[in-house]
N, C-alpha and C. Protein backbone atom coordinates (compact mmCIF):
# COMPACT_ATOMS: atom_id res chain seq x y z
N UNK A 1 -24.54 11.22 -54.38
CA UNK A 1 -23.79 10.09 -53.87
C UNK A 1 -22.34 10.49 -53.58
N UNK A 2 -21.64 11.21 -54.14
CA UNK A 2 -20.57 11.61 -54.34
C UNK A 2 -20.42 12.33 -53.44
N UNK A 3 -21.39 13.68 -52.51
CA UNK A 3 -21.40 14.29 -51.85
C UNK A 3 -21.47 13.26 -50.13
N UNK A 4 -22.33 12.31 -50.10
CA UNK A 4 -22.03 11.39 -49.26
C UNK A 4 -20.52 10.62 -48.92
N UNK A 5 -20.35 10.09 -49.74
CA UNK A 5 -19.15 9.77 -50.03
C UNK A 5 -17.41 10.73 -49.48
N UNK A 6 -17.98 12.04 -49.74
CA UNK A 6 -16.89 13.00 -49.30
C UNK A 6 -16.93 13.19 -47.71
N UNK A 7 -18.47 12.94 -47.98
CA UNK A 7 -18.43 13.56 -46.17
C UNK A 7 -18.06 12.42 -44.92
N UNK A 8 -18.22 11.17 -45.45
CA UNK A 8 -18.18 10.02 -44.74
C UNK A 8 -16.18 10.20 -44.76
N UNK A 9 -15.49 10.44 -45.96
CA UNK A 9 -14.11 9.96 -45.52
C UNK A 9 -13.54 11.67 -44.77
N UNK A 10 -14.48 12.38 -44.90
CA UNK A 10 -13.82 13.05 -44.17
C UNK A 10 -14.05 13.13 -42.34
N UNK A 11 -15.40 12.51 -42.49
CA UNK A 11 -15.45 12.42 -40.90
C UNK A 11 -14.63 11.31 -40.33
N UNK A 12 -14.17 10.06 -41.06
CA UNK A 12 -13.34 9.44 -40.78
C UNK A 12 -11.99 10.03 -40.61
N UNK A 13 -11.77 10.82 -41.65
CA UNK A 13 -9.94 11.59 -41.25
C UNK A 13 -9.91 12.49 -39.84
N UNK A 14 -11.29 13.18 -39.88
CA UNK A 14 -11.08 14.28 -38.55
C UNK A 14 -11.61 13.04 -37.42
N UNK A 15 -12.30 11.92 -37.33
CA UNK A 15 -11.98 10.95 -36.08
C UNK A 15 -10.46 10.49 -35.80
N UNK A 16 -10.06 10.24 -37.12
CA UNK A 16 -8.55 8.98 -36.99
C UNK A 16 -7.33 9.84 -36.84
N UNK A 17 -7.54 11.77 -37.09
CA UNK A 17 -6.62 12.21 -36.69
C UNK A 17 -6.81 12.77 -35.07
N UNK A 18 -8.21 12.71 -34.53
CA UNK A 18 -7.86 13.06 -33.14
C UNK A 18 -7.24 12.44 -32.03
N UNK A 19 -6.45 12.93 -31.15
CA UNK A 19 -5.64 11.97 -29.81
C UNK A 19 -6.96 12.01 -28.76
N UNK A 20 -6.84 10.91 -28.02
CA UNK A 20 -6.99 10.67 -26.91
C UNK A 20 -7.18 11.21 -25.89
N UNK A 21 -7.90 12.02 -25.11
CA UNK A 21 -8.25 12.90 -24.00
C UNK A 21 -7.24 12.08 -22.73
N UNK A 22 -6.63 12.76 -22.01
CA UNK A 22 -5.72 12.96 -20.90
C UNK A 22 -6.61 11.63 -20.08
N UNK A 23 -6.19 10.47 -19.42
CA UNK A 23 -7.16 9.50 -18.70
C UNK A 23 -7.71 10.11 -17.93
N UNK A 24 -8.39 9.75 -17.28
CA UNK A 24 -9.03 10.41 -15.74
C UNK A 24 -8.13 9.27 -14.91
N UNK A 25 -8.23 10.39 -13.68
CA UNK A 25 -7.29 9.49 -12.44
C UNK A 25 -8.09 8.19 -12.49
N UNK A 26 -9.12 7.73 -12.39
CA UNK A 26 -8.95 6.31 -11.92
C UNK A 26 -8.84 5.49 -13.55
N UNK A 27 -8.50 5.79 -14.47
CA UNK A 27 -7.59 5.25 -14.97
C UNK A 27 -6.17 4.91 -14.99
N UNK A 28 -5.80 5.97 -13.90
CA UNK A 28 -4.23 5.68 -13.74
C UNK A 28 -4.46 4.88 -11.90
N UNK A 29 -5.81 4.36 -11.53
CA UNK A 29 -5.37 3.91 -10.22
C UNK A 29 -4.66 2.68 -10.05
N UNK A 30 -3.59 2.59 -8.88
CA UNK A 30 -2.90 1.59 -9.00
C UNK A 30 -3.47 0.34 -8.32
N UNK A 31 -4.77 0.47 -8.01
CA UNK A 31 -5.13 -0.65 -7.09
C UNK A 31 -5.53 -1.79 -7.84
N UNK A 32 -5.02 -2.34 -9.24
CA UNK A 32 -4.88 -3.65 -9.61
C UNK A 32 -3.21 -4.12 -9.92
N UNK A 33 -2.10 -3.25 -9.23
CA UNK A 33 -1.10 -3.29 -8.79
C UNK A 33 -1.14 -5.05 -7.58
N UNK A 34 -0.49 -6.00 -8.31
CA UNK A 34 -0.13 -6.75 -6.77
C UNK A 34 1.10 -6.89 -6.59
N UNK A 35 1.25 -6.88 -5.29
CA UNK A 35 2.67 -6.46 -4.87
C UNK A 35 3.07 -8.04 -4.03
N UNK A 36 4.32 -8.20 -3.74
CA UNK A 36 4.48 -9.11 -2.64
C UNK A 36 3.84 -9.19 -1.44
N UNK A 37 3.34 -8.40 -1.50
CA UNK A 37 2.69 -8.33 0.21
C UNK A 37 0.84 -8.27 0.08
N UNK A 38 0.66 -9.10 -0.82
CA UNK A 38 -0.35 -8.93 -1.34
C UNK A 38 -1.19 -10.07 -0.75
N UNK A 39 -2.43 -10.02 -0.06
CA UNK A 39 -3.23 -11.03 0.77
C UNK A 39 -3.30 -10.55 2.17
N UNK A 40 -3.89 -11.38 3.32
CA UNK A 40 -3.75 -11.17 4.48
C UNK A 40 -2.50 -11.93 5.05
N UNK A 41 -2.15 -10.72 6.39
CA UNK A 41 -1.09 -11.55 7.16
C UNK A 41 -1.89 -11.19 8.37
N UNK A 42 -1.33 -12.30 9.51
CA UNK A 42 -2.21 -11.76 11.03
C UNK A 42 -0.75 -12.22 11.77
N UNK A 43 -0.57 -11.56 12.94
CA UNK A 43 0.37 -11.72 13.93
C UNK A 43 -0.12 -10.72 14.98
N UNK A 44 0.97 -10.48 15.28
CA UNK A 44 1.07 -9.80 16.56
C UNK A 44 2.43 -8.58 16.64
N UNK A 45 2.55 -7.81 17.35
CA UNK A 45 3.16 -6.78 17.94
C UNK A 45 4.39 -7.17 18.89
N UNK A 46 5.79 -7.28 18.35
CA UNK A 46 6.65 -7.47 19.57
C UNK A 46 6.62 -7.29 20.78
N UNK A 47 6.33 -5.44 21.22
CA UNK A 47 6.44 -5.18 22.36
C UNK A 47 4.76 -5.79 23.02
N UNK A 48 3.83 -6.42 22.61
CA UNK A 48 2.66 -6.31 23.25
C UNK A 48 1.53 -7.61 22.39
N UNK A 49 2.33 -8.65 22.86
CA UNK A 49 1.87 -9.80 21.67
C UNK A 49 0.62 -10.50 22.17
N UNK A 50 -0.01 -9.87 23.20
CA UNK A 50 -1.34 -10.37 23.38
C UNK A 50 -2.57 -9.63 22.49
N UNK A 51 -2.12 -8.93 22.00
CA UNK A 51 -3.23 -8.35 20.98
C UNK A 51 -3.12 -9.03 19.38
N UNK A 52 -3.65 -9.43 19.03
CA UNK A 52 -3.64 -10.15 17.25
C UNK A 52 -4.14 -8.70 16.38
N UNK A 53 -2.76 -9.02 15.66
CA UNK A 53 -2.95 -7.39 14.57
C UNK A 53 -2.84 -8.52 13.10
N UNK A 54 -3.90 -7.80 12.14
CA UNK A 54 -4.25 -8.10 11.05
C UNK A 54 -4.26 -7.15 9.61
N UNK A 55 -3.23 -7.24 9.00
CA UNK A 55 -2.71 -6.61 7.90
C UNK A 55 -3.77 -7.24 6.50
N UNK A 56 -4.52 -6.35 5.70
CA UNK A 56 -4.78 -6.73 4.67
C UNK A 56 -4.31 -5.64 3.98
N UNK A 57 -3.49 -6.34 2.57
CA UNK A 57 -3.11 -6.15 1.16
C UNK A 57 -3.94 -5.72 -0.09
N UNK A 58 -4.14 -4.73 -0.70
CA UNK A 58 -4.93 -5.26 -2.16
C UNK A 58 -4.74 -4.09 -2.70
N UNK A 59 -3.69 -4.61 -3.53
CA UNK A 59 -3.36 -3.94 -4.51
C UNK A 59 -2.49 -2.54 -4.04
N UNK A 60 -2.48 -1.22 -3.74
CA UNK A 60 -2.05 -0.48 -3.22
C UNK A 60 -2.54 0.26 -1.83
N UNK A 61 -3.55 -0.68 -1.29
CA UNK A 61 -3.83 -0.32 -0.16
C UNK A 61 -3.89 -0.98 0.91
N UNK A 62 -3.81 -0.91 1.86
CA UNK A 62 -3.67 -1.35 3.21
C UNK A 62 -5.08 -1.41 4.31
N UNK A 63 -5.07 -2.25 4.90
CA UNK A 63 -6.00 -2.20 6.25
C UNK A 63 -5.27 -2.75 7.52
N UNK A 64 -5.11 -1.79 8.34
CA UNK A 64 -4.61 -2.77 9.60
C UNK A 64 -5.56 -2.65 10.32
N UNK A 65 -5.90 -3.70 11.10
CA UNK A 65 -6.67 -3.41 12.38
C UNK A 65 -6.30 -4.66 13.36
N UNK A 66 -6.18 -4.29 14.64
CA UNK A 66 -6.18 -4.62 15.83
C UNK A 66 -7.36 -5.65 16.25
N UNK A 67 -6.90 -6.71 17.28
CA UNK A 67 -8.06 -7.37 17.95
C UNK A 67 -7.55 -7.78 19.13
N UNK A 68 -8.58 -7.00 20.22
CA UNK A 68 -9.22 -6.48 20.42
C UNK A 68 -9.19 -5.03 19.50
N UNK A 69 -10.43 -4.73 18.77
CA UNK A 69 -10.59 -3.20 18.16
C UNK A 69 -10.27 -2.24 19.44
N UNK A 70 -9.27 -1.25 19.11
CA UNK A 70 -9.02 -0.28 19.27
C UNK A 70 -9.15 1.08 18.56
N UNK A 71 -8.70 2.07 19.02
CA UNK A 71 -8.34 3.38 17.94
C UNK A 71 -6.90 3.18 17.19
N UNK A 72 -6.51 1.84 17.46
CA UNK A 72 -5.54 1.65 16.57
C UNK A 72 -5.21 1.00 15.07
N UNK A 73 -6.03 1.49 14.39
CA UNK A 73 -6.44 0.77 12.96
C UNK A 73 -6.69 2.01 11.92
N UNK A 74 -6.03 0.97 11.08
CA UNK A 74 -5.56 2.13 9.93
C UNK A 74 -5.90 2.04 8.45
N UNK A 75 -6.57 2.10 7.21
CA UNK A 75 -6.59 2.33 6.13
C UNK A 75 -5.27 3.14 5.45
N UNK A 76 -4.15 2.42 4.87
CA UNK A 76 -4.01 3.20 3.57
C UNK A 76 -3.58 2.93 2.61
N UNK A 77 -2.70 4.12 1.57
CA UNK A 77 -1.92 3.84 0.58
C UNK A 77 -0.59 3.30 0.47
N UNK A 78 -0.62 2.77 -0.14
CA UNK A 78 1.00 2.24 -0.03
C UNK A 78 1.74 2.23 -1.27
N UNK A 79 3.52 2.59 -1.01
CA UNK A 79 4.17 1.85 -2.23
C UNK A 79 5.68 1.43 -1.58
N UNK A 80 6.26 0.65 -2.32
CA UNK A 80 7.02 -0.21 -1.72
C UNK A 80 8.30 -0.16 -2.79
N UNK A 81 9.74 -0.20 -1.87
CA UNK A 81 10.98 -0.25 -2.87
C UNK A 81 11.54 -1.28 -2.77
N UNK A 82 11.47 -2.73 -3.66
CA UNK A 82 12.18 -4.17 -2.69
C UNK A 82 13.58 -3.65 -3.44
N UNK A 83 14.00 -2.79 -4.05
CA UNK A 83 15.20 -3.08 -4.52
C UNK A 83 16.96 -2.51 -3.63
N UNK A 84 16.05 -2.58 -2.40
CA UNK A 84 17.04 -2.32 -1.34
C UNK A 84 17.02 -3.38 -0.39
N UNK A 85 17.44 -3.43 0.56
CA UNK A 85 17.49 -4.41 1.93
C UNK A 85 17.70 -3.78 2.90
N UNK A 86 16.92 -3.74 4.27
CA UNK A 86 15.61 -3.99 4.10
C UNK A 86 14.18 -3.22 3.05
N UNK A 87 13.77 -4.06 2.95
CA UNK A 87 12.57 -3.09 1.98
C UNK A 87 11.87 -2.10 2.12
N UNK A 88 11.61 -1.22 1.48
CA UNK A 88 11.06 -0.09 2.18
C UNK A 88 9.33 -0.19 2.03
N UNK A 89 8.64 0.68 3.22
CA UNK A 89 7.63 1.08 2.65
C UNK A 89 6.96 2.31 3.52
N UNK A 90 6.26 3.33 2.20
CA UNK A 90 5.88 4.22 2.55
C UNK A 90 4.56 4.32 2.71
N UNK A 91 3.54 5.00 3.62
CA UNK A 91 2.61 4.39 4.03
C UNK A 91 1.56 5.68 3.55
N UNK A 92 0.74 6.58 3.60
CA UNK A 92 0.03 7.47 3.44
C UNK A 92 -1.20 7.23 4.34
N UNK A 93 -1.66 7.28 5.24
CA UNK A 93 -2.82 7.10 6.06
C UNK A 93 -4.30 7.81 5.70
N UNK A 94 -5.02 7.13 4.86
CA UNK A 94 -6.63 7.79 4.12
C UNK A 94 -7.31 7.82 5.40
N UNK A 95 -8.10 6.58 6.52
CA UNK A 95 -8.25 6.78 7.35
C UNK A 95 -7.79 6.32 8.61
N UNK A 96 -8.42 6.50 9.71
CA UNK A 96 -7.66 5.86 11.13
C UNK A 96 -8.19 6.01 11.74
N UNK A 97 -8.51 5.69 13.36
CA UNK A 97 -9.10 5.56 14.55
C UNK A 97 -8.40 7.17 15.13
N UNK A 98 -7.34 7.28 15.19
CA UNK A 98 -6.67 8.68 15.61
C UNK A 98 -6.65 9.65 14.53
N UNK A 99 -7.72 11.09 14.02
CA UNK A 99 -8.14 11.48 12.68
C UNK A 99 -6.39 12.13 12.78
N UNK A 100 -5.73 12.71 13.84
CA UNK A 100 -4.92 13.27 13.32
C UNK A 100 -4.27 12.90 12.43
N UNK A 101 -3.86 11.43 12.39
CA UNK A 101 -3.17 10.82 11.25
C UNK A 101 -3.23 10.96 10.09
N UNK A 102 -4.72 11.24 9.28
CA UNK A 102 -5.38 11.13 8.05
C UNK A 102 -4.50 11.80 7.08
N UNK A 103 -3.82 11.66 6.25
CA UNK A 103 -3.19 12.56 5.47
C UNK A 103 -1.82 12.66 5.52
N UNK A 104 -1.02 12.10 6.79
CA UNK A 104 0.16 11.64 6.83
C UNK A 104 1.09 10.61 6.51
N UNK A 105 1.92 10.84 6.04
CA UNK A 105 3.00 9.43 5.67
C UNK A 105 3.85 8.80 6.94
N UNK A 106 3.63 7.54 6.74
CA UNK A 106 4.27 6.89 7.84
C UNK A 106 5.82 5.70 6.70
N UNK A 107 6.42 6.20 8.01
CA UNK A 107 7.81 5.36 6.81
C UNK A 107 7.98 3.76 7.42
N UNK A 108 8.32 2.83 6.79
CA UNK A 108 8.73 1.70 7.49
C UNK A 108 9.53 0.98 6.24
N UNK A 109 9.96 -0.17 7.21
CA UNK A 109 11.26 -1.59 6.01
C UNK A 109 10.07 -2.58 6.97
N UNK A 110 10.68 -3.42 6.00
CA UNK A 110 9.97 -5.49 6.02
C UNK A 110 10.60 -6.21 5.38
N UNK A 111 10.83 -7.41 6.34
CA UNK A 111 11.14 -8.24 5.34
C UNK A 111 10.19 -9.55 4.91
N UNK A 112 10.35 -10.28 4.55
CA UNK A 112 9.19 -11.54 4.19
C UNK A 112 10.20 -12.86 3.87
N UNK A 113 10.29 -13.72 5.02
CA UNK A 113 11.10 -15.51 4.87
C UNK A 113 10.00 -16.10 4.81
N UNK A 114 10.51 -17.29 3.45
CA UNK A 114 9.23 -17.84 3.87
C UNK A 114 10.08 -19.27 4.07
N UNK A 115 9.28 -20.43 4.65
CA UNK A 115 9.68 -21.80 4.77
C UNK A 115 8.75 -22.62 4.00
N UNK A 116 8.80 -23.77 4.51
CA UNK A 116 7.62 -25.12 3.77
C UNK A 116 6.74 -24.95 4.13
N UNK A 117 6.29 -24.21 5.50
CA UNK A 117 5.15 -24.11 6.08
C UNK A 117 4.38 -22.74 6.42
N UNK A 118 5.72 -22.05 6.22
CA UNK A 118 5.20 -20.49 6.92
C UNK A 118 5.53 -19.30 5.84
N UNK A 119 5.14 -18.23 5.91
CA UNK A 119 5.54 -17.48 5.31
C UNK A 119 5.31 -16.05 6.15
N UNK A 120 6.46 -15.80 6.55
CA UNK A 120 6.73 -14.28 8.07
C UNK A 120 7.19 -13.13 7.19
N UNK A 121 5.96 -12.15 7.69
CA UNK A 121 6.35 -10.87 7.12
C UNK A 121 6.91 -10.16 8.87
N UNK A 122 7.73 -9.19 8.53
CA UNK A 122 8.02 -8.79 9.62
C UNK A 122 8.57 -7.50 9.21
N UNK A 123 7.46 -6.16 10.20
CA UNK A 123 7.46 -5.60 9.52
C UNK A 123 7.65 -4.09 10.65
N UNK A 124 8.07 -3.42 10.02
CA UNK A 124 8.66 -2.14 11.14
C UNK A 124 8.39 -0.52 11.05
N UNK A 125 7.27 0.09 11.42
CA UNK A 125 7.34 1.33 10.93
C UNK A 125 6.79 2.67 11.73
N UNK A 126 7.61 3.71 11.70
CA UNK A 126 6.95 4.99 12.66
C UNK A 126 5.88 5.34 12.32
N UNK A 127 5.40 6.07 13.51
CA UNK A 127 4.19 6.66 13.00
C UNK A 127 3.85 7.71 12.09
N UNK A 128 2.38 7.83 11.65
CA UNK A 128 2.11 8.71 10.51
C UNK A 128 2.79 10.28 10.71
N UNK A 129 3.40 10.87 10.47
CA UNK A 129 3.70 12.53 10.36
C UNK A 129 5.27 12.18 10.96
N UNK A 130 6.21 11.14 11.32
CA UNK A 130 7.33 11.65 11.88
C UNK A 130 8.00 11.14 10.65
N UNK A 131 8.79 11.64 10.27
CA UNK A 131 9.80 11.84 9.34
C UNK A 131 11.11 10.55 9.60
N UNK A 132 11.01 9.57 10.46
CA UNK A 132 12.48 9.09 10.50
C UNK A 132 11.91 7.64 9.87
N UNK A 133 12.61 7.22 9.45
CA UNK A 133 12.41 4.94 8.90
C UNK A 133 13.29 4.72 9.85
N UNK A 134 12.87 3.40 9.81
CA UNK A 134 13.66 2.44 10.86
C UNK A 134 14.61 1.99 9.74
N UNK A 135 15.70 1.49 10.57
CA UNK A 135 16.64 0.99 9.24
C UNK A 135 16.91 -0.07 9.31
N UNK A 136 16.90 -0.78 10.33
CA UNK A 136 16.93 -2.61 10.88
C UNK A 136 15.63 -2.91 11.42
N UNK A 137 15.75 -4.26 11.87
CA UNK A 137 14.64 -5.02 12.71
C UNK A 137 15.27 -5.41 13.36
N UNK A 138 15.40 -5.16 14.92
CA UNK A 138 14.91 -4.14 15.52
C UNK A 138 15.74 -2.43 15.44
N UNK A 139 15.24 -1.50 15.20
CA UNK A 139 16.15 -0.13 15.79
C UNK A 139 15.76 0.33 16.29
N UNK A 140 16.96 0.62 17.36
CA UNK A 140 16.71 1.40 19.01
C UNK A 140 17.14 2.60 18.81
N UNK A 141 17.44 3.37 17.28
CA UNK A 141 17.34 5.02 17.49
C UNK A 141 16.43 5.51 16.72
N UNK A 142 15.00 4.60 16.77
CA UNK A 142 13.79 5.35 16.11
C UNK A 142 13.11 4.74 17.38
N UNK A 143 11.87 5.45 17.24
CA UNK A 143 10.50 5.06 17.80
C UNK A 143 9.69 4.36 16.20
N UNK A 144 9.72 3.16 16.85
CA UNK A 144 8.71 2.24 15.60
C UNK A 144 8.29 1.18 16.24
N UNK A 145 7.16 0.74 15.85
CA UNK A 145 6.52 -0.71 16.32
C UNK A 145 6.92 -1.63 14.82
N UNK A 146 6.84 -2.43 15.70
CA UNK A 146 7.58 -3.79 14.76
C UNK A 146 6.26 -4.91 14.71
N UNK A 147 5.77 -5.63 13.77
CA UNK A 147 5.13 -6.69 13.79
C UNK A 147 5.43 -7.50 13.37
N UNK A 148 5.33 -8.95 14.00
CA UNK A 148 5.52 -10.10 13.17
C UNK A 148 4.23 -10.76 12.28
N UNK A 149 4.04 -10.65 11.60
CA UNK A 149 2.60 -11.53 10.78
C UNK A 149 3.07 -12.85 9.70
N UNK A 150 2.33 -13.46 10.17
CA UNK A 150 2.11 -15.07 8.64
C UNK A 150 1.19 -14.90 7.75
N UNK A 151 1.33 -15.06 6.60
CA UNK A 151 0.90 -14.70 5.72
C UNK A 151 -0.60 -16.10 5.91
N UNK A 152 -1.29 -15.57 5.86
CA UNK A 152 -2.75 -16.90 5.96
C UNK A 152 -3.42 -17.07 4.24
């Protein structure tokens, strides 16, 4: 009995002194992260507002796509700095209609007013692989498309 007894508190000491194995990544995934920009928005494109572009949110990822579907629709990662003005966000492109993109960061700012009735994201950013952010809404010394979307 005694010999039971020894062996039981010692398998308890060598459990209660071991740590924790390193998480696995999707323990550290951020996609139950919600952010402000979290839900769908649909609008449109300044320069070209007959097309309806549709932004979905969740959690750290993104979907844009176009309607009419084009090769202009995008899957990705995202993270976001509100503690500036305008806000930033950095984009990472998983997939896209254009593969070159896949794997590139796209930079952009947004802002988000809302009223009693509406709530406007408006939102500004270059494309995947060029290195510059826009720094206003509108700026005329980047190449960026600008969207306006309501949050639905």
């Amino acid at each position: 009995m005694k010999k039971l007894l020894y062996t039981l508190l010692a398998v308890t000491i060598i459990f209660s002194s071991c740590e924790e194995d390193t998480p696995s990544p999707a323990a550290n995934n951020n996609s139950n992260t919600v952010t402000e920009l979290e839900g769908t928005w649909v609008g449109y494109e300044v320069i070209n507002p007959s097309t309806e572009w549709t932004f979905i949110f969740t959690g750290d990822q993104m979907d844009v796509t176009p309607d009419p579907l084009t090769l202009d629709w995008y899957l990705c990662d995202f993270s976001i700095n509100t503690s500036i003005n305008p806000k930033q966000i950095d984009m990472i492109t998983t997939d896209c209609g254009v593969s070159s993109y896949i794997g590139y960061l796209a930079k952009g700012i947004y802002t988000i007013q809302s009223s009693a009735s509406d709530t406007i994201l408006t939102f500004s950013a270059c494309e995947p692989g060029n290195t510059d952010r826009p720094s206003s809404i509108p700026d005329t010394n980047v190449l960026a498309r600008t969207m306006i979307l309501t949050k639905q």
